[in-house]
PDB file of N, CA and C in Angstrom:
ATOM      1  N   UNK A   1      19.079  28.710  -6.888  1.00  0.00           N
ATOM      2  CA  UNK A   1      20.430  28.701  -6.360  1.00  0.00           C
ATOM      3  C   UNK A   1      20.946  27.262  -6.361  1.00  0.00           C
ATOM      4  N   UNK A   2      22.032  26.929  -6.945  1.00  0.00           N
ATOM      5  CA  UNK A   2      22.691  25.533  -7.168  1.00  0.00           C
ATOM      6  C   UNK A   2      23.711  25.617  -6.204  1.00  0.00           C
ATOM      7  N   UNK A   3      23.815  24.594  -5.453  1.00  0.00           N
ATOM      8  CA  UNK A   3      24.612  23.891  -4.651  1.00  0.00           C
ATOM      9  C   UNK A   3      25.592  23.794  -5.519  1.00  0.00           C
ATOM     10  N   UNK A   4      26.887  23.978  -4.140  1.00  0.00           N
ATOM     11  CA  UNK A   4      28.026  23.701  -5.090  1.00  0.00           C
ATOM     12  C   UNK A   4      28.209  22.208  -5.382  1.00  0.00           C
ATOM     13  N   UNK A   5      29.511  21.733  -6.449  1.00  0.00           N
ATOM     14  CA  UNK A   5      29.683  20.369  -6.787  1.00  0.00           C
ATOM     15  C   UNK A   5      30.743  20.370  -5.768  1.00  0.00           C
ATOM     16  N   UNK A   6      30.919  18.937  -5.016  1.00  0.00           N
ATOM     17  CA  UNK A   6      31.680  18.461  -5.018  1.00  0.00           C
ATOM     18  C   UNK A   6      33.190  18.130  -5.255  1.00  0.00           C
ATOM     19  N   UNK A   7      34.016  18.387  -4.901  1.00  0.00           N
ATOM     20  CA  UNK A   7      35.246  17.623  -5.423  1.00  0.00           C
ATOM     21  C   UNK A   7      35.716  16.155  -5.481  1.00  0.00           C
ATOM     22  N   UNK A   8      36.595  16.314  -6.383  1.00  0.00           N
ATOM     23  CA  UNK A   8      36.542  14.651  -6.645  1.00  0.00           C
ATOM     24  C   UNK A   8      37.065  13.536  -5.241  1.00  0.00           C
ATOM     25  N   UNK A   9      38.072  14.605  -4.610  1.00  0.00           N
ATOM     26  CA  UNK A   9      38.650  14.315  -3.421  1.00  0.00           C
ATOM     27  C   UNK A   9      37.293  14.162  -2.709  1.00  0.00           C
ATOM     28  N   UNK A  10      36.720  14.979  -2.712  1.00  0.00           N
ATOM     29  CA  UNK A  10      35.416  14.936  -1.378  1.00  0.00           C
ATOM     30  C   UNK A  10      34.580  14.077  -1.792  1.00  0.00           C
ATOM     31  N   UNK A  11      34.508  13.552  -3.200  1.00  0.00           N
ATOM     32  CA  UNK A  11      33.500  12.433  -3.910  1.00  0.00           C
ATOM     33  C   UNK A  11      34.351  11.008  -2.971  1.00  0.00           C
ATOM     34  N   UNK A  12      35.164  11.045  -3.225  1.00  0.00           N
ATOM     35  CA  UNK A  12      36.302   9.952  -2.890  1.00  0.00           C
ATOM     36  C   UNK A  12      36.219   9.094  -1.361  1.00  0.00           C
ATOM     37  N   UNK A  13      36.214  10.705  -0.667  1.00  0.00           N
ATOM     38  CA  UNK A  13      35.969  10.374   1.123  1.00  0.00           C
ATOM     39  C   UNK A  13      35.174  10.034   1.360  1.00  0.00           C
ATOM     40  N   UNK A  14      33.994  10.532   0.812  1.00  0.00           N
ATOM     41  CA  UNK A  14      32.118  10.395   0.909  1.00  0.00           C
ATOM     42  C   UNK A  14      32.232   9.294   0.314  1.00  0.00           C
ATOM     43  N   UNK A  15      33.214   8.786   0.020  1.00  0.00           N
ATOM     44  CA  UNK A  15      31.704   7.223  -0.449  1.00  0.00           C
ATOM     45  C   UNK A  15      33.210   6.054  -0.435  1.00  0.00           C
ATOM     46  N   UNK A  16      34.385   6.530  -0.372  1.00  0.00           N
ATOM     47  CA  UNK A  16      35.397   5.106   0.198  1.00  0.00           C
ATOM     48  C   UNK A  16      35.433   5.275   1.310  1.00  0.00           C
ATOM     49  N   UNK A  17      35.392   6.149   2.396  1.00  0.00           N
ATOM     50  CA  UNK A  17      35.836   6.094   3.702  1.00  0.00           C
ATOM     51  C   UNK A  17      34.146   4.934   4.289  1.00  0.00           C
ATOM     52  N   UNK A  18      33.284   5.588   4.459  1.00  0.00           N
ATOM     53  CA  UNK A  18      32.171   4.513   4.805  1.00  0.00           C
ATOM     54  C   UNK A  18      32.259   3.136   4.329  1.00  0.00           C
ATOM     55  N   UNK A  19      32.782   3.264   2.951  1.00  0.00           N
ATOM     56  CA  UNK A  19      32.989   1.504   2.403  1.00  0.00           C
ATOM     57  C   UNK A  19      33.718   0.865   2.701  1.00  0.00           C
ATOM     58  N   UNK A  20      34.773   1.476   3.058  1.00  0.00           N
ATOM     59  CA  UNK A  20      36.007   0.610   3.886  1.00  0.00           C
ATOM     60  C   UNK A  20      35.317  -0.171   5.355  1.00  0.00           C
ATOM     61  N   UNK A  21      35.168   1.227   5.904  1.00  0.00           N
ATOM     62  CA  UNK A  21      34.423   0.938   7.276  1.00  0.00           C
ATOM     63  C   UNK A  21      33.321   0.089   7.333  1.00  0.00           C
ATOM     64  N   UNK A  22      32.485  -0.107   6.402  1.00  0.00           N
ATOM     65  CA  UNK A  22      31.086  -1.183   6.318  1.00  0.00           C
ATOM     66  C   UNK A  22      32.020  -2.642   6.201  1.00  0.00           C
ATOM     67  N   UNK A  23      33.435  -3.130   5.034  1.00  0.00           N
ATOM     68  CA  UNK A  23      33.460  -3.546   4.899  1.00  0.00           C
ATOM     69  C   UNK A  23      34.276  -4.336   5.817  1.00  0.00           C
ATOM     70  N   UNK A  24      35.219  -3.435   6.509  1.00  0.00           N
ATOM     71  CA  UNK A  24      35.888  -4.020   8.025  1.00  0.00           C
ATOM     72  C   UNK A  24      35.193  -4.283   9.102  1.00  0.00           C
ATOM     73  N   UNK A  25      34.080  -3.567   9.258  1.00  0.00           N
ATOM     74  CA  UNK A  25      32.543  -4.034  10.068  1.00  0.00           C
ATOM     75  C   UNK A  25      32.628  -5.422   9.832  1.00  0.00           C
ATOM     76  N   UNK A  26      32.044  -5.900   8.282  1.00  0.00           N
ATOM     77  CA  UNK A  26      31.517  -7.359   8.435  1.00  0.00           C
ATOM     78  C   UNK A  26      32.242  -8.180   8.574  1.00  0.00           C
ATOM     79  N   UNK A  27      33.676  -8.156   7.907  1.00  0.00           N
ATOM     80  CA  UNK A  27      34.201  -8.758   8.118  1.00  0.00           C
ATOM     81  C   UNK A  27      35.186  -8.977   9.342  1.00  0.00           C
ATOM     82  N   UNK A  28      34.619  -8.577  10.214  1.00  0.00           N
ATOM     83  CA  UNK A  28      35.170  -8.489  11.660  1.00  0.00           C
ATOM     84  C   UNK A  28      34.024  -9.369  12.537  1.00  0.00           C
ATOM     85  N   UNK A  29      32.773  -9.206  11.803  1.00  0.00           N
ATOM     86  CA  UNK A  29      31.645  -9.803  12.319  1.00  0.00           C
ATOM     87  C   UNK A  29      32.121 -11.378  11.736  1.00  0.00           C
ATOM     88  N   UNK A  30      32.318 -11.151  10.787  1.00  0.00           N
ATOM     89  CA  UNK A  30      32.474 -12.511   9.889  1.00  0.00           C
ATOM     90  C   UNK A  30      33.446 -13.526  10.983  1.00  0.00           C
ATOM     91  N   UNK A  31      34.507 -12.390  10.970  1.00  0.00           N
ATOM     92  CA  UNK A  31      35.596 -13.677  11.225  1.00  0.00           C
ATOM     93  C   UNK A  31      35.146 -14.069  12.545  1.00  0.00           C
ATOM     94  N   UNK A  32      34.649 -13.346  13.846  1.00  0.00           N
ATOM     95  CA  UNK A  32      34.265 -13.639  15.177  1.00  0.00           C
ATOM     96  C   UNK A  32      33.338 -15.075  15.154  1.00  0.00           C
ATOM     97  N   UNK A  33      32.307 -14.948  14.170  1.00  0.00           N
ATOM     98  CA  UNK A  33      31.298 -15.867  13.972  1.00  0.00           C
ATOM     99  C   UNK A  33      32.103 -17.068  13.417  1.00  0.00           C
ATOM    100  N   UNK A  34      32.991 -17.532  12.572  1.00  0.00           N
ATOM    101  CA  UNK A  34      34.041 -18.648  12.007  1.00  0.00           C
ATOM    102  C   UNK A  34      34.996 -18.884  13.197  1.00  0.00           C
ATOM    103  N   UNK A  35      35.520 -17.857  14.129  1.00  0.00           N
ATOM    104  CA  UNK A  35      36.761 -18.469  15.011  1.00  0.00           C
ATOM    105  C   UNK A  35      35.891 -18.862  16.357  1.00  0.00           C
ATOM    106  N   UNK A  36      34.659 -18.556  15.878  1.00  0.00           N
ATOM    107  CA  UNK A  36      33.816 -18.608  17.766  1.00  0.00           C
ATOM    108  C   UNK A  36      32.536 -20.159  17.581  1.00  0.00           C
ATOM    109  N   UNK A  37      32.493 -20.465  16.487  1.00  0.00           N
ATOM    110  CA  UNK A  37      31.261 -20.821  16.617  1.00  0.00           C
ATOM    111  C   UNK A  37      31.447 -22.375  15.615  1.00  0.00           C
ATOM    112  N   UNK A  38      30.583 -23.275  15.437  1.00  0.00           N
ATOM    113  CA  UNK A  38      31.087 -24.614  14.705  1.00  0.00           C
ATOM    114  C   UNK A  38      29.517 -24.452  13.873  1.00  0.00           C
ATOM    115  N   UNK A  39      30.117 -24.284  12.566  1.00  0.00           N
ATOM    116  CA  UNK A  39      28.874 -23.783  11.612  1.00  0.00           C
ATOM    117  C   UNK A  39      28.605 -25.608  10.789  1.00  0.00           C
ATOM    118  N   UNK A  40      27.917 -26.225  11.336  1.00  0.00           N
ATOM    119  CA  UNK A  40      27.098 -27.633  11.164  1.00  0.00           C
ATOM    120  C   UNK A  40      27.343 -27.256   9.509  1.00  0.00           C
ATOM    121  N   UNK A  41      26.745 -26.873   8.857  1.00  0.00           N
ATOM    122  CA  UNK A  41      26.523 -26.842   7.053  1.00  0.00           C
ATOM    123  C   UNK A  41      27.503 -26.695   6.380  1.00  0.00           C
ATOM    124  N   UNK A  42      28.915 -26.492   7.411  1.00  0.00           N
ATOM    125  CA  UNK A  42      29.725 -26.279   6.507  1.00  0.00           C
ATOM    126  C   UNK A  42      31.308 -27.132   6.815  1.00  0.00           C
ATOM    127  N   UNK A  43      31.708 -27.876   6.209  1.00  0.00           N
ATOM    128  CA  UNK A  43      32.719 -29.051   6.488  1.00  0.00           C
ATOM    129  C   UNK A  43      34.049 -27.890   7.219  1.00  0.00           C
ATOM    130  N   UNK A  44      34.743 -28.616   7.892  1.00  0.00           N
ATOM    131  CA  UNK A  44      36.001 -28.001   8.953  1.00  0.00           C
ATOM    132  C   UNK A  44      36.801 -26.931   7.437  1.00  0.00           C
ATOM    133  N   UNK A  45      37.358 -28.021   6.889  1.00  0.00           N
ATOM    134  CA  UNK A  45      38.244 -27.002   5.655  1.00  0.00           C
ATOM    135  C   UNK A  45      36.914 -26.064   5.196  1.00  0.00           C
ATOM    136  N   UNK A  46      35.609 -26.369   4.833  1.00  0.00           N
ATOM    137  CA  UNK A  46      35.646 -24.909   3.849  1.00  0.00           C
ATOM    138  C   UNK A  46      35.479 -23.780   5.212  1.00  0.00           C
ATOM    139  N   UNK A  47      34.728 -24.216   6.569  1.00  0.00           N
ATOM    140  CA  UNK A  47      34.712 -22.938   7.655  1.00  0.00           C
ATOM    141  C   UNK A  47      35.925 -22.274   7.382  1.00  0.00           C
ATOM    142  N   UNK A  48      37.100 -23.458   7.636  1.00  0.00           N
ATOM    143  CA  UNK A  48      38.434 -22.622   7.335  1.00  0.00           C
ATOM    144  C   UNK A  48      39.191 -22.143   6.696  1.00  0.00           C
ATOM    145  N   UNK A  49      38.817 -22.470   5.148  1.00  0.00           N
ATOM    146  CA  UNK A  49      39.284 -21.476   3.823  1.00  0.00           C
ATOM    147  C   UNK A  49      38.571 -20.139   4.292  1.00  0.00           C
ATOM    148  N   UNK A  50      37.398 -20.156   4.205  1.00  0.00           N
ATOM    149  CA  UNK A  50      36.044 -19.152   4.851  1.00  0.00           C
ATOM    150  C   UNK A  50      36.920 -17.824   5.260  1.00  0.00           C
ATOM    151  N   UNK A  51      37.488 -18.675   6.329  1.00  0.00           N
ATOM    152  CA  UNK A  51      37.966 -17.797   7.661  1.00  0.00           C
ATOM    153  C   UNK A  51      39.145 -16.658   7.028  1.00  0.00           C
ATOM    154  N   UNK A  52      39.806 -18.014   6.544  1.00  0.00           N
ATOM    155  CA  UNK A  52      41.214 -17.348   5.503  1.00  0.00           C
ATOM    156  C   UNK A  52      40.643 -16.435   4.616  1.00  0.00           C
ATOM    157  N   UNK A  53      40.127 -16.404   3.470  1.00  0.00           N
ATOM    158  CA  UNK A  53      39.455 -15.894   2.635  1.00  0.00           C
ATOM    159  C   UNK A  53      38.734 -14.239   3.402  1.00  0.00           C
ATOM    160  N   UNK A  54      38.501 -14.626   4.716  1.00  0.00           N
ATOM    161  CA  UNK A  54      37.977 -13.042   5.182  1.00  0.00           C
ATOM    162  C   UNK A  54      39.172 -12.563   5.706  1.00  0.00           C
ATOM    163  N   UNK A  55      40.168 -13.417   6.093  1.00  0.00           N
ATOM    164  CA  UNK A  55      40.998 -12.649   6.635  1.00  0.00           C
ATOM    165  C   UNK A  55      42.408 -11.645   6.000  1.00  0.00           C
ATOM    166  N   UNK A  56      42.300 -12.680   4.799  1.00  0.00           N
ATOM    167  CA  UNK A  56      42.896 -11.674   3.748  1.00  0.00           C
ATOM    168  C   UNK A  56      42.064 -10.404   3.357  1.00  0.00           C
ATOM    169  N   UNK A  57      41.116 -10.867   2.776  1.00  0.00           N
ATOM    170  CA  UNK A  57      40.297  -9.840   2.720  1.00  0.00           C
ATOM    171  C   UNK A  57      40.205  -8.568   3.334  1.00  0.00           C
ATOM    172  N   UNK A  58      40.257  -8.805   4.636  1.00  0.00           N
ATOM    173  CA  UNK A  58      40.487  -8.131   5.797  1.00  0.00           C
ATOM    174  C   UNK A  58      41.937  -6.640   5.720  1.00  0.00           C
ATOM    175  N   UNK A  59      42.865  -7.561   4.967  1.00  0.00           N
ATOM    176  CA  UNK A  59      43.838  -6.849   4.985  1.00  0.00           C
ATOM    177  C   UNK A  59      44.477  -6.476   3.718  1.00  0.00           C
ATOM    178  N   UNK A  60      43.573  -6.712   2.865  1.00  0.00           N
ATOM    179  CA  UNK A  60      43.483  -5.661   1.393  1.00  0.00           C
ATOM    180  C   UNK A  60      42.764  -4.532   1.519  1.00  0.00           C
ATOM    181  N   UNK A  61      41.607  -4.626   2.738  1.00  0.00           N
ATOM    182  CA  UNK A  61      40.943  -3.536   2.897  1.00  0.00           C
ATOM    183  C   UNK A  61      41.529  -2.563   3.461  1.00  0.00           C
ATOM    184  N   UNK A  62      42.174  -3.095   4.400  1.00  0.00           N
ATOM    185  CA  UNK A  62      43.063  -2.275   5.924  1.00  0.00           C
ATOM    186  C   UNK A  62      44.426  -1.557   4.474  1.00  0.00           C
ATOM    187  N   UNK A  63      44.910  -2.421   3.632  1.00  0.00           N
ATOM    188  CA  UNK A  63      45.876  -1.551   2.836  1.00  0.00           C
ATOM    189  C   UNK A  63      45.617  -0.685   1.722  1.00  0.00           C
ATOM    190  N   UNK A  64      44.018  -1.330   1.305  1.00  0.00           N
ATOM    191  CA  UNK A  64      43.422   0.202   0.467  1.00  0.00           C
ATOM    192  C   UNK A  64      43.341   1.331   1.260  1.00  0.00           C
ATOM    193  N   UNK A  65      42.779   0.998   2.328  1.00  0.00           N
ATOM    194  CA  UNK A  65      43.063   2.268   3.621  1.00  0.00           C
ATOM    195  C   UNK A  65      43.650   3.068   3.878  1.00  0.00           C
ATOM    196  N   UNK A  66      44.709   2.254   4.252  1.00  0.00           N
ATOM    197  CA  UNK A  66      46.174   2.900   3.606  1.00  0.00           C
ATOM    198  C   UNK A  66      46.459   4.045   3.234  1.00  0.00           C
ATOM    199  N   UNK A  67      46.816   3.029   2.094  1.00  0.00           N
ATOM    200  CA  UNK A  67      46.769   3.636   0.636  1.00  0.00           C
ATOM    201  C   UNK A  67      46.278   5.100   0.459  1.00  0.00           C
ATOM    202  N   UNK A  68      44.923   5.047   0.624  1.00  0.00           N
ATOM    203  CA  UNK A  68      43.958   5.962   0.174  1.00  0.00           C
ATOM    204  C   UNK A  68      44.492   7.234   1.067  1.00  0.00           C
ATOM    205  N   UNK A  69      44.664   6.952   2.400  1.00  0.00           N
ATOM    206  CA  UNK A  69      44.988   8.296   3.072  1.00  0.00           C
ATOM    207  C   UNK A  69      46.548   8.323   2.580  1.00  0.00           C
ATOM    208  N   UNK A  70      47.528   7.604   2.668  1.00  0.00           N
ATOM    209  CA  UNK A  70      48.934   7.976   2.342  1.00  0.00           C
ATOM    210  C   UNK A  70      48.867   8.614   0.778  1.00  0.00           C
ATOM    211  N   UNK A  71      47.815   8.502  -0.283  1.00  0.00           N
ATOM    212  CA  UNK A  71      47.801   9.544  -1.375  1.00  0.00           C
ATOM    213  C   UNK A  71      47.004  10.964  -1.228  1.00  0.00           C
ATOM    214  N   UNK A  72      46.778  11.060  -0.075  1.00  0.00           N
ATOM    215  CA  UNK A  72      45.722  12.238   0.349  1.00  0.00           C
ATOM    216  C   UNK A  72      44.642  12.324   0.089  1.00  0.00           C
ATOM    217  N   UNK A  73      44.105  11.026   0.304  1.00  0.00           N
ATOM    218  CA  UNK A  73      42.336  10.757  -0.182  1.00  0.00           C
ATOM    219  C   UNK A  73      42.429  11.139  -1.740  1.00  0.00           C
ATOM    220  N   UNK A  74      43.636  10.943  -2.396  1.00  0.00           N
ATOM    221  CA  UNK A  74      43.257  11.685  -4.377  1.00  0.00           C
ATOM    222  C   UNK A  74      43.135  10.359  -5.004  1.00  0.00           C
ATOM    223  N   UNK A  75      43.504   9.450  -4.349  1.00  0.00           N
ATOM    224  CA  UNK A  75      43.731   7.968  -5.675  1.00  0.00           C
ATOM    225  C   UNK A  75      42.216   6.939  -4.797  1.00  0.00           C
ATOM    226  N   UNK A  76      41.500   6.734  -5.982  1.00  0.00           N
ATOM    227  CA  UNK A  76      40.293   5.869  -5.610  1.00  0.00           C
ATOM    228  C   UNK A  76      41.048   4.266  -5.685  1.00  0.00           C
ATOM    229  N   UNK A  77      39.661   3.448  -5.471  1.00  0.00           N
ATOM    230  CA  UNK A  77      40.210   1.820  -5.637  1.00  0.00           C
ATOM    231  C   UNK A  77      39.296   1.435  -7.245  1.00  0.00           C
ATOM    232  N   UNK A  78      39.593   0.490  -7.641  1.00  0.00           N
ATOM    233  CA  UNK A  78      39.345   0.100  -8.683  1.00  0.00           C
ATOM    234  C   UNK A  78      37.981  -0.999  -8.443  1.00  0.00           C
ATOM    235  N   UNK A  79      37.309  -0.857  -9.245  1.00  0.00           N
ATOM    236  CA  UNK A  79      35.809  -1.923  -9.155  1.00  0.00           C
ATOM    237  C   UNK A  79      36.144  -3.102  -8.920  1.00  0.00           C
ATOM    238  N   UNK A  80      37.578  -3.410  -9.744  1.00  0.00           N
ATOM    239  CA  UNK A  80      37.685  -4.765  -9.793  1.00  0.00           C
ATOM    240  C   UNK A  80      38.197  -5.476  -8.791  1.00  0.00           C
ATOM    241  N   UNK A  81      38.747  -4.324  -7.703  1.00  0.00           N
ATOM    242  CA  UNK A  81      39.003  -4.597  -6.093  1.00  0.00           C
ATOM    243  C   UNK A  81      37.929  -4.678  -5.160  1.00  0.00           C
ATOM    244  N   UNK A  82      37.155  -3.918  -5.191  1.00  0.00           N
ATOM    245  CA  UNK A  82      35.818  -4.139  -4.658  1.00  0.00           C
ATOM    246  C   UNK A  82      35.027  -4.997  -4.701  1.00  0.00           C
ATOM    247  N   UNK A  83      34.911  -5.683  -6.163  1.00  0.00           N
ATOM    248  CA  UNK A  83      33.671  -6.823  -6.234  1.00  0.00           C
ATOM    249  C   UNK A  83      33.738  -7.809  -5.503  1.00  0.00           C
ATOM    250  N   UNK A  84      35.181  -8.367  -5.814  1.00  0.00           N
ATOM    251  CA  UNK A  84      35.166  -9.628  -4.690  1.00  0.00           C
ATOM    252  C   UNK A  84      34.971  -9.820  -3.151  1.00  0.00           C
ATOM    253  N   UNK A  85      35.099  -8.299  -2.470  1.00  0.00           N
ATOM    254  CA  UNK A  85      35.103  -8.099  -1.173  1.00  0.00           C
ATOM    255  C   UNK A  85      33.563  -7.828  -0.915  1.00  0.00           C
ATOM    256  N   UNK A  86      32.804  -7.466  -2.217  1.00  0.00           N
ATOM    257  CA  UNK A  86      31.417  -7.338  -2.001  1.00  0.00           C
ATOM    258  C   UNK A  86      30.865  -8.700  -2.036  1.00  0.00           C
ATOM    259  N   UNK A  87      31.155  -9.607  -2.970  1.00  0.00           N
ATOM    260  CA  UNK A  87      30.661 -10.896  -3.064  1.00  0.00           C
ATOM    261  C   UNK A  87      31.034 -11.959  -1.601  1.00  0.00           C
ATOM    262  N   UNK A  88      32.440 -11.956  -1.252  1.00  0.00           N
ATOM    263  CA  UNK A  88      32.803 -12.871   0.076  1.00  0.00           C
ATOM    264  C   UNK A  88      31.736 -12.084   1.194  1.00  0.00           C
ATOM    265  N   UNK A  89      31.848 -10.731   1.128  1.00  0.00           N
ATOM    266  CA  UNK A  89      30.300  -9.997   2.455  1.00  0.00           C
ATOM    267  C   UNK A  89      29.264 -10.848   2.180  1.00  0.00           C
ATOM    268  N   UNK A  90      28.813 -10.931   0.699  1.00  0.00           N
ATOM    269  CA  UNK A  90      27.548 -11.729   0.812  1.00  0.00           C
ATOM    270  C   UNK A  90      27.247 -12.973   0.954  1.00  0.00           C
ATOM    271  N   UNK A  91      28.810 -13.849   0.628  1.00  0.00           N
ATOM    272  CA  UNK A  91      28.643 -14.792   1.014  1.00  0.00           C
ATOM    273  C   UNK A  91      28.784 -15.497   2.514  1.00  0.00           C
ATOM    274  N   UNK A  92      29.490 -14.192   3.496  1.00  0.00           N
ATOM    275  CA  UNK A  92      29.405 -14.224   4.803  1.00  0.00           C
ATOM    276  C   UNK A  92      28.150 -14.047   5.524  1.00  0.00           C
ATOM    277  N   UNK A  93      27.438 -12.983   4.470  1.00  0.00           N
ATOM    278  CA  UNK A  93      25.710 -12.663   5.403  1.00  0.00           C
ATOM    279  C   UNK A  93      25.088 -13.538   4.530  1.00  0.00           C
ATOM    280  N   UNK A  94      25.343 -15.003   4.089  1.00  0.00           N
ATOM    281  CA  UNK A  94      24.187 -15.764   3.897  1.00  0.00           C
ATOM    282  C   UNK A  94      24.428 -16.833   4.699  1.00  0.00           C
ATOM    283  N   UNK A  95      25.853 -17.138   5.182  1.00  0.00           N
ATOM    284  CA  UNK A  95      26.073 -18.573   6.198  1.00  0.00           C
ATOM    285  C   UNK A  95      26.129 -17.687   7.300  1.00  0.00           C
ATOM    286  N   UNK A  96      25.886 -16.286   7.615  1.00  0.00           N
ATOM    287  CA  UNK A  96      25.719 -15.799   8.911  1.00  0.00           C
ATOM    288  C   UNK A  96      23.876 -16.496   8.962  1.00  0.00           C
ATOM    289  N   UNK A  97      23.117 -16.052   8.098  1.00  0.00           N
ATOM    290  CA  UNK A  97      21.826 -16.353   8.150  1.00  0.00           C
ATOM    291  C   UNK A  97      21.326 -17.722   8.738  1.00  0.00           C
ATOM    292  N   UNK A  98      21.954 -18.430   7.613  1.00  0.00           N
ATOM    293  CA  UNK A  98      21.836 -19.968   7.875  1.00  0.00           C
ATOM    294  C   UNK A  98      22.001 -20.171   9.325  1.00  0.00           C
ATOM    295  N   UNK A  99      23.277 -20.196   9.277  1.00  0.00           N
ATOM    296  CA  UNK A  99      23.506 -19.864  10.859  1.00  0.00           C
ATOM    297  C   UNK A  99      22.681 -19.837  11.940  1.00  0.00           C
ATOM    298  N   UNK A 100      22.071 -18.856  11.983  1.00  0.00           N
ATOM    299  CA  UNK A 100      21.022 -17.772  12.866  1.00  0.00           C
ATOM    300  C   UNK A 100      19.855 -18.609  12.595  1.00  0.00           C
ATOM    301  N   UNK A 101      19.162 -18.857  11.594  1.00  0.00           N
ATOM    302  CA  UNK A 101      17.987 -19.848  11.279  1.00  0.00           C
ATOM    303  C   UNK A 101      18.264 -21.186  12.073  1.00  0.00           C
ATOM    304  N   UNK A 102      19.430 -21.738  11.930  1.00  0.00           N
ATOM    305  CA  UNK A 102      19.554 -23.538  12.583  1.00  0.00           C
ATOM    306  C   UNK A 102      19.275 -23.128  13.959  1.00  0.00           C
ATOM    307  N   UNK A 103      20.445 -22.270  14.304  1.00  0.00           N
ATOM    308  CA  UNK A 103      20.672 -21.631  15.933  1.00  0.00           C
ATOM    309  C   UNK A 103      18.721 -21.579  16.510  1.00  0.00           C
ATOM    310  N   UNK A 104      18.154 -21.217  15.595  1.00  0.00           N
ATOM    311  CA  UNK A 104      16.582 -20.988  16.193  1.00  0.00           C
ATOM    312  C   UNK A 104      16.096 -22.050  15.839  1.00  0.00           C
ATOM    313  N   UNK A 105      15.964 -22.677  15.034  1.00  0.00           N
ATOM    314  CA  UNK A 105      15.347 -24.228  15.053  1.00  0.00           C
ATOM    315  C   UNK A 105      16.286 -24.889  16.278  1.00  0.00           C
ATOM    316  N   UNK A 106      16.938 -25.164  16.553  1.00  0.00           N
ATOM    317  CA  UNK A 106      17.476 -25.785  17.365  1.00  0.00           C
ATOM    318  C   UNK A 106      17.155 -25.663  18.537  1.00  0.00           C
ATOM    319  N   UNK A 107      17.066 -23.997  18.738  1.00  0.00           N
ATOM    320  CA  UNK A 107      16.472 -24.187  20.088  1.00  0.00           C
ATOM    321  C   UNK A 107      15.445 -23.714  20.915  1.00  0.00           C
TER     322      UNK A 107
END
């Protein structure tokens, strides 16, 4: 007995609705950690491009969001919107790390 397939709509929800949400997660984590905290490794302007850089980010995500429900969950996002929001995450969870490593040497 085969399970039914999927629809493309239900492909769509299942796997952009969590990605949105993972990606407004970090970068909510992100920005708290840049507006709260004085990250030693990293000079005042780039913390604060940093900051900028998530915070746009922030709100390409919030308008794919959007988006996605104002077309009725039918229109996906494009890879080439995603990558960069995947790459600034990783470059947020590696100066989150750093971070977290000095924070424990230190004290």
């Amino acid at each position: 007995m085969s399970l039914p397939q999927p629809s493309e709509r239900e492909l769509l929800v299942n796997i952009l609705e969590p990605l949105f949400d993972d990606f407004q997660f970090w970068f909510a984590r992100s920005q708290n950690l840049l507006e709260t905290e004085n990250i030693d490794f990293l000079s005042e302007g780039e913390q604060a491009d940093l900051l900028e850089r998530v915070k746009h980010a922030q709100q390409e995500v919030a308008t794919a969001k959007m988006l996605f429900h104002a077309t009725g969950e039918q229109v996906g996002v494009e890879l080439s919107t995603l990558t960069p929001w995947h790459q600034l995450v990783t470059q947020c969870w590696q100066v989150s790390q750093r971070w977290r490593l000095s924070q424990q040497q230190d004290g």
